[in-house]
Protein backbone atom coordinates (compact mmCIF):
# COMPACT_ATOMS: atom_id res chain seq x y z
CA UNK A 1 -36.71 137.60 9.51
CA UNK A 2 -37.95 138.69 5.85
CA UNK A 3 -40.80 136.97 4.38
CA UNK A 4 -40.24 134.15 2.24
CA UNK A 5 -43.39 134.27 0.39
CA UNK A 6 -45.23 137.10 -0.36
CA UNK A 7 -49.07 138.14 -0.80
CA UNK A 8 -49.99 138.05 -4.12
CA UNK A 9 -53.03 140.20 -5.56
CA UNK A 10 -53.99 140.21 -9.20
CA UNK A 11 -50.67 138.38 -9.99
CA UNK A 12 -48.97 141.59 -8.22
CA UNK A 13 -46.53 140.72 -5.50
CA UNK A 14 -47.25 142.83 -2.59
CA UNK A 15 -44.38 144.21 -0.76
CA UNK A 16 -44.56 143.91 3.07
CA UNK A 17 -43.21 146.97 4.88
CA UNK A 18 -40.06 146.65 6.51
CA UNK A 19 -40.50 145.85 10.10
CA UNK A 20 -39.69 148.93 12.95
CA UNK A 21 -37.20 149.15 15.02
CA UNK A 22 -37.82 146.87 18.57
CA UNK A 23 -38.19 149.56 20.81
CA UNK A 24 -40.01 147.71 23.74
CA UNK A 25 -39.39 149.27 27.13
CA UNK A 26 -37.22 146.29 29.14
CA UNK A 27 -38.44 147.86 32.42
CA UNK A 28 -40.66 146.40 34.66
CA UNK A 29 -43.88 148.54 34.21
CA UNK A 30 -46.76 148.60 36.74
CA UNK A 31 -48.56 146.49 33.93
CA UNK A 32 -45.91 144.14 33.97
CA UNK A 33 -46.20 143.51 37.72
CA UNK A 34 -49.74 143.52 37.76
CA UNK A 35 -49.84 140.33 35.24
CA UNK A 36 -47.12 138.50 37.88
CA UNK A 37 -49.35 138.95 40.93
CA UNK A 38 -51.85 137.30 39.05
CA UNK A 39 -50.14 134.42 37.11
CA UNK A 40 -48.53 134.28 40.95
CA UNK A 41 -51.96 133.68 42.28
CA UNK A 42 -53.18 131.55 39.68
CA UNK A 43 -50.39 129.51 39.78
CA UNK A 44 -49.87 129.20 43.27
CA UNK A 45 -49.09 125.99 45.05
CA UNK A 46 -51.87 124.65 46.87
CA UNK A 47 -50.22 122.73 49.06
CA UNK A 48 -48.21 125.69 49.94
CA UNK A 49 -50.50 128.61 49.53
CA UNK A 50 -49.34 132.45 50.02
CA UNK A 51 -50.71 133.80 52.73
CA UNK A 52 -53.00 137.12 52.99
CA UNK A 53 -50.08 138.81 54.48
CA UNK A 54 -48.01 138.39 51.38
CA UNK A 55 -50.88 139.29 49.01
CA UNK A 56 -51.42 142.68 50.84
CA UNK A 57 -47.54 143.32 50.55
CA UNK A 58 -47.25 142.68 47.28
CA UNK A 59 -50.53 145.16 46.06
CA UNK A 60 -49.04 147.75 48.68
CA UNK A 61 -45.69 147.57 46.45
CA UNK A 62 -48.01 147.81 43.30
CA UNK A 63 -49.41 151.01 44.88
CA UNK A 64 -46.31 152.61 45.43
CA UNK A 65 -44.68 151.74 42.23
CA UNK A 66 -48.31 153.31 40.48
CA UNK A 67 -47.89 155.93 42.26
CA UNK A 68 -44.56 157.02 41.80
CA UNK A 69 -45.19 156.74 38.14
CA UNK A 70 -47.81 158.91 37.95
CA UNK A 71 -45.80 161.34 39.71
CA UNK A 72 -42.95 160.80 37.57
CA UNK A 73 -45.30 161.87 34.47
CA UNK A 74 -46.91 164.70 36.00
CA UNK A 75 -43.42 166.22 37.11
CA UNK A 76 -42.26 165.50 33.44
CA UNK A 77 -45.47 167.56 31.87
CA UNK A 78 -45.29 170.19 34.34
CA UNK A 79 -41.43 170.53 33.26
CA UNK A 80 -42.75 170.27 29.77
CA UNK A 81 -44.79 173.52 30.15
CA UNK A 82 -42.05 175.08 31.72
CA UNK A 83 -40.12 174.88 28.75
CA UNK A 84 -42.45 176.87 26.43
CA UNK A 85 -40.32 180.03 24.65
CA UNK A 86 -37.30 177.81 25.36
CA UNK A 87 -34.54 177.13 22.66
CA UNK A 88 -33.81 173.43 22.75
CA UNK A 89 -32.34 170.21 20.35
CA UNK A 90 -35.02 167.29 20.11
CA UNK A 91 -33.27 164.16 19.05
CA UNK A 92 -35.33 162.16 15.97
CA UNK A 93 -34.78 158.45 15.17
CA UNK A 94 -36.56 157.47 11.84
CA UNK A 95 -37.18 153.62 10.85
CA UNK A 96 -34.28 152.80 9.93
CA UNK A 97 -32.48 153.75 12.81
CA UNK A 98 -30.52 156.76 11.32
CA UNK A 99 -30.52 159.94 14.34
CA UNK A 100 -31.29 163.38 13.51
CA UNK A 101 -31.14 166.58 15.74
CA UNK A 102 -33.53 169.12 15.54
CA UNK A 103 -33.11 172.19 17.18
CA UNK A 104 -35.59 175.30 17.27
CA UNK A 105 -38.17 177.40 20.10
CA UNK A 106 -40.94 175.10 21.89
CA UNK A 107 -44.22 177.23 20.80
CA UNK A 108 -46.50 175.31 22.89
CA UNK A 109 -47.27 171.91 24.52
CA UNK A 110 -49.90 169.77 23.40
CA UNK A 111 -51.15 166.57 25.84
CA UNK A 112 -52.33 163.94 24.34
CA UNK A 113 -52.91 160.41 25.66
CA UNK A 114 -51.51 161.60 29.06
CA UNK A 115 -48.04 162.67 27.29
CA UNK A 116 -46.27 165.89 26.71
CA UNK A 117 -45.62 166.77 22.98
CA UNK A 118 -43.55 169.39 22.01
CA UNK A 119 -44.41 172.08 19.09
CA UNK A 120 -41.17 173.22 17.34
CA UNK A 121 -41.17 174.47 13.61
CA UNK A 122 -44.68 173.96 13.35
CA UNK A 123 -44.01 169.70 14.22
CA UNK A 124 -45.09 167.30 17.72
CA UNK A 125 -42.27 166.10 19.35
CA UNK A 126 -42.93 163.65 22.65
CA UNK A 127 -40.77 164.48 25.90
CA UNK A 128 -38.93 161.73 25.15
CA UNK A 129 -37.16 163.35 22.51
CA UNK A 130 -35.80 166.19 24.09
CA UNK A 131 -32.36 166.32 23.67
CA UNK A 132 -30.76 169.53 25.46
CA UNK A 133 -32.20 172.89 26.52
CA UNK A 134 -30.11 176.17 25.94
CA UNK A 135 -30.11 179.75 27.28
CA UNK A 136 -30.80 182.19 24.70
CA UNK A 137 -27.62 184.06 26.04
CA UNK A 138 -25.91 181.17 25.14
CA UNK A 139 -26.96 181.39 21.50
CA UNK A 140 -26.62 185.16 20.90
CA UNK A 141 -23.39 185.15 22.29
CA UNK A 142 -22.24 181.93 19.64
CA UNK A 143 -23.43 184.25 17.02
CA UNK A 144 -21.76 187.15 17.99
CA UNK A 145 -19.07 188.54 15.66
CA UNK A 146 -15.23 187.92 16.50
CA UNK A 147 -11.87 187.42 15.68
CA UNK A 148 -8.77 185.77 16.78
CA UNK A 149 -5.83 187.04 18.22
CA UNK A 150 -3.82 189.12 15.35
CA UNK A 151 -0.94 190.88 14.99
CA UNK A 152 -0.07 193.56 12.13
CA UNK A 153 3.08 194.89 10.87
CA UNK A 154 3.40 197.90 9.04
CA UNK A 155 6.50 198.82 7.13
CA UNK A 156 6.47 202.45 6.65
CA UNK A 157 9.49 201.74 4.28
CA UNK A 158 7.45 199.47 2.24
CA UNK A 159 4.10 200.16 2.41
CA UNK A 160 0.67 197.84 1.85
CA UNK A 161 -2.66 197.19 3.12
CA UNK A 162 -3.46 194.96 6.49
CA UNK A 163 -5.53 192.61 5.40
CA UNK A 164 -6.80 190.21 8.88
CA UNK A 165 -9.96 187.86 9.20
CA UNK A 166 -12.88 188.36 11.56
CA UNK A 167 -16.52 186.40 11.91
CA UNK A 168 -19.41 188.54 10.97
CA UNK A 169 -21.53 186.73 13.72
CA UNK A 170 -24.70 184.85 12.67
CA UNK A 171 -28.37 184.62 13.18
CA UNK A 172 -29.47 188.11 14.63
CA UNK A 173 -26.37 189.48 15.14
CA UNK A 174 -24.60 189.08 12.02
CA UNK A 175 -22.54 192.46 10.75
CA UNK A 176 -21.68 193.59 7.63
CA UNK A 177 -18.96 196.13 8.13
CA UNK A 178 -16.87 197.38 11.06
CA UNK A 179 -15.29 200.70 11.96
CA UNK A 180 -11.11 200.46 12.90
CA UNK A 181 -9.45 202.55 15.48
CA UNK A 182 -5.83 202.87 16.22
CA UNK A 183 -4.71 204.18 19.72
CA UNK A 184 -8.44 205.49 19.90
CA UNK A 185 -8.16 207.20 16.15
CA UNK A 186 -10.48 206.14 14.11
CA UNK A 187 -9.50 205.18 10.57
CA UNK A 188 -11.47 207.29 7.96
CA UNK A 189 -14.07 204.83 6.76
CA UNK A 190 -13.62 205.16 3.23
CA UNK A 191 -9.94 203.63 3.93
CA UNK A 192 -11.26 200.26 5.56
CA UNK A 193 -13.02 197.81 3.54
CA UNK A 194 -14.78 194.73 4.63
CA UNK A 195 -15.75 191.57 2.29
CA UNK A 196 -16.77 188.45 3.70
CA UNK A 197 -14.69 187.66 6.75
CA UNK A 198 -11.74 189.82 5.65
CA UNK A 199 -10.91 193.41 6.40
CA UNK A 200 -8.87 195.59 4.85
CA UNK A 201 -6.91 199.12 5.97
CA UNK A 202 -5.44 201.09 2.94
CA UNK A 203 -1.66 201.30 3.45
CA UNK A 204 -2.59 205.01 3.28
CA UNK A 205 -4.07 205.20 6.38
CA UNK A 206 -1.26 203.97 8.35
CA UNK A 207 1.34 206.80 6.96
CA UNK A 208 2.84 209.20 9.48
CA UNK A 209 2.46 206.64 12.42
CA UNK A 210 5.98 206.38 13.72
CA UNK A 211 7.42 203.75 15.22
CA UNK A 212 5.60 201.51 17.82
CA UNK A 213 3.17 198.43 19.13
CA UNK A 214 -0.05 200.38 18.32
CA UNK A 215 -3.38 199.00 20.28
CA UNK A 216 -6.47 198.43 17.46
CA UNK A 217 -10.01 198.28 18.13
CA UNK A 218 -12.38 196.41 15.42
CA UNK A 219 -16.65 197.68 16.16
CA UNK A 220 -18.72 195.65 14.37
CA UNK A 221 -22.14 197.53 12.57
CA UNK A 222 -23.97 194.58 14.03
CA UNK A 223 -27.35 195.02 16.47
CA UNK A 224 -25.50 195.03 19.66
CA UNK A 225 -22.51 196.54 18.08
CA UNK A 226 -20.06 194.37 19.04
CA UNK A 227 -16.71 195.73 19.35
CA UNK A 228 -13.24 193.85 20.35
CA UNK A 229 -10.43 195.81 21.84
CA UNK A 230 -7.74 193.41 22.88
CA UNK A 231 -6.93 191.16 19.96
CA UNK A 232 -5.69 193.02 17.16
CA UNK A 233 -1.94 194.92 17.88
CA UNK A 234 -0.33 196.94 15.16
CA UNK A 235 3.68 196.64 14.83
CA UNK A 236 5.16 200.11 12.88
CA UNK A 237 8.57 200.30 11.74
CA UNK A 238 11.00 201.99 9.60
CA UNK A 239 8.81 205.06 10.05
CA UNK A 240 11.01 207.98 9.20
CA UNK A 241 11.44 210.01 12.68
CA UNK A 242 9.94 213.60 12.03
CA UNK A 243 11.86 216.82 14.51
CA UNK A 244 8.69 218.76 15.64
CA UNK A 245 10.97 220.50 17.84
CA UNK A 246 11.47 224.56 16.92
CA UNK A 247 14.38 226.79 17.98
CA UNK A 248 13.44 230.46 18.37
CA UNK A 249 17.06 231.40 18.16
CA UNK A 250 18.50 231.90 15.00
CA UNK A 251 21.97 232.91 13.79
CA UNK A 252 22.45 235.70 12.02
CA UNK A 253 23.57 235.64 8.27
CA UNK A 254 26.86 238.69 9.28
CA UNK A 255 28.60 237.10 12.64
CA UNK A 256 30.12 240.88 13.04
CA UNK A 257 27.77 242.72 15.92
CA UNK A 258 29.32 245.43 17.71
CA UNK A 259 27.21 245.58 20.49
CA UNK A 260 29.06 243.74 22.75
CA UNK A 261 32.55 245.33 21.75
CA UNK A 262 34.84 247.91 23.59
CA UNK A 263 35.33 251.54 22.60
């Protein structure tokens, strides 16, 4: 409950800080049991007095529960120095309750008091606070570039540029531009242009394909040079069909030839 009536100094009201967050551990703490086998002994009924048996039981279950504590915090710092180079998330509570997530590499571990405390970003974190640990695969491949399934169509009778989307990745494997290849042909560079998370193939390069589902392959420029071969089809039609075919036989201009007549 707030204060009704405040310190003053030099006729100044002085503000009392508001109070923390009650964050008392409910669990029964070797502390905890150590004050109950006392108040147990002090207050113990005389007429009815526990006997030595019951006393040695009770500090044998005061070992046990020391001792697994202990070993619960040296298995927690020895887990806490395994994690050094790792990427994790430390959850942060500030006084008024409100939860942030920090995420970054553990640089080192620092003891102090007996605890754990985490370096990330140049900042102590306890143990406590550790929220999740991830693989670093896990991150480089989130930050990979991609794209969704697309399909193109190309009307050779009406002709304009494929424009589709794609992610340029992030954090160290973020790319800039991409090369395009067609049935394993790749499209002229100059004709493919990239800005932002859009690509673009001039309608130019796309002439003289005839008719057909066409399989297109998008390589990102970025450090592991990502490159996607099954997402992007390209749909031609209305191509006009070209005869490559040549006859060698040709028919002569006069249809009189004597050759073949009788005398």
């Amino acid at each position: 409950m707030s204060e009704l009536i405040q310190t003053v100094t030099d006729g100044v009201i002085q503000q009392t800080k508001t109070a923390k967050k009650d964050t008392t551990n409910n669990e029964l703490g070797k502390d905890a049991f150590l004050k109950l086998l006392t108040t147990q002994m002090k207050y113990q009924d005389p007429l009815s007095p526990n006997t030595d048996t019951e006393y040695i039981a009770q500090l044998a279950t005061f070992s046990q529960l020391e001792q697994l504590q202990n070993l619960s915090s040296v298995t927690t710092n020895t887990q806490a120095f395994n994690l050094v180079g790792k990427s994790v998330i430390i959850k942060s509570e500030n006084e008024t309750g409100n939860t942030s997530y920090i995420n970054g590499k553990i640089d080192f571990v620092n003891m102090s008091g007996g605890k754990a405390q985490l370096s990330i970003n140049g900042s102590l974190y306890s143990i406590d606070q550790l929220d999740s640990v991830i693989d670093d695969k896990y991150i480089t491949e989130k930050g990979l570039p991609s794209l969704n399934k697309t399909e193109l169509k190309f009307d050779a009778a009406n002709p304009k540029d494929l424009t589709f989307d794609v992610n340029l990745g992030s954090g160290d494997t973020v790319a800039d531009d991409v090369a395009i290849a067609v049935n394993g042909t790749v499209i002229d560079t100059n004709l493919v242009n990239v800005s932002k998370n859009k690509v673009t193939i001039d309608k130019s390069a796309l002439n003289g394909l005839a008719n057909g589902v066409y399989k297109v392959t998008v390589a990102f420029n970025d450090s592991l040079y990502t490159t996607v071969k099954d997402k992007v089809t390209l749909q031609v039609q209305n191509a006009v069909a070209t005869d490559t075919s040549t006859d060698d036989t040709s028919t002569p201009e006069n249809p009189s030839d004597t050759s073949g007549t009788q005398a």
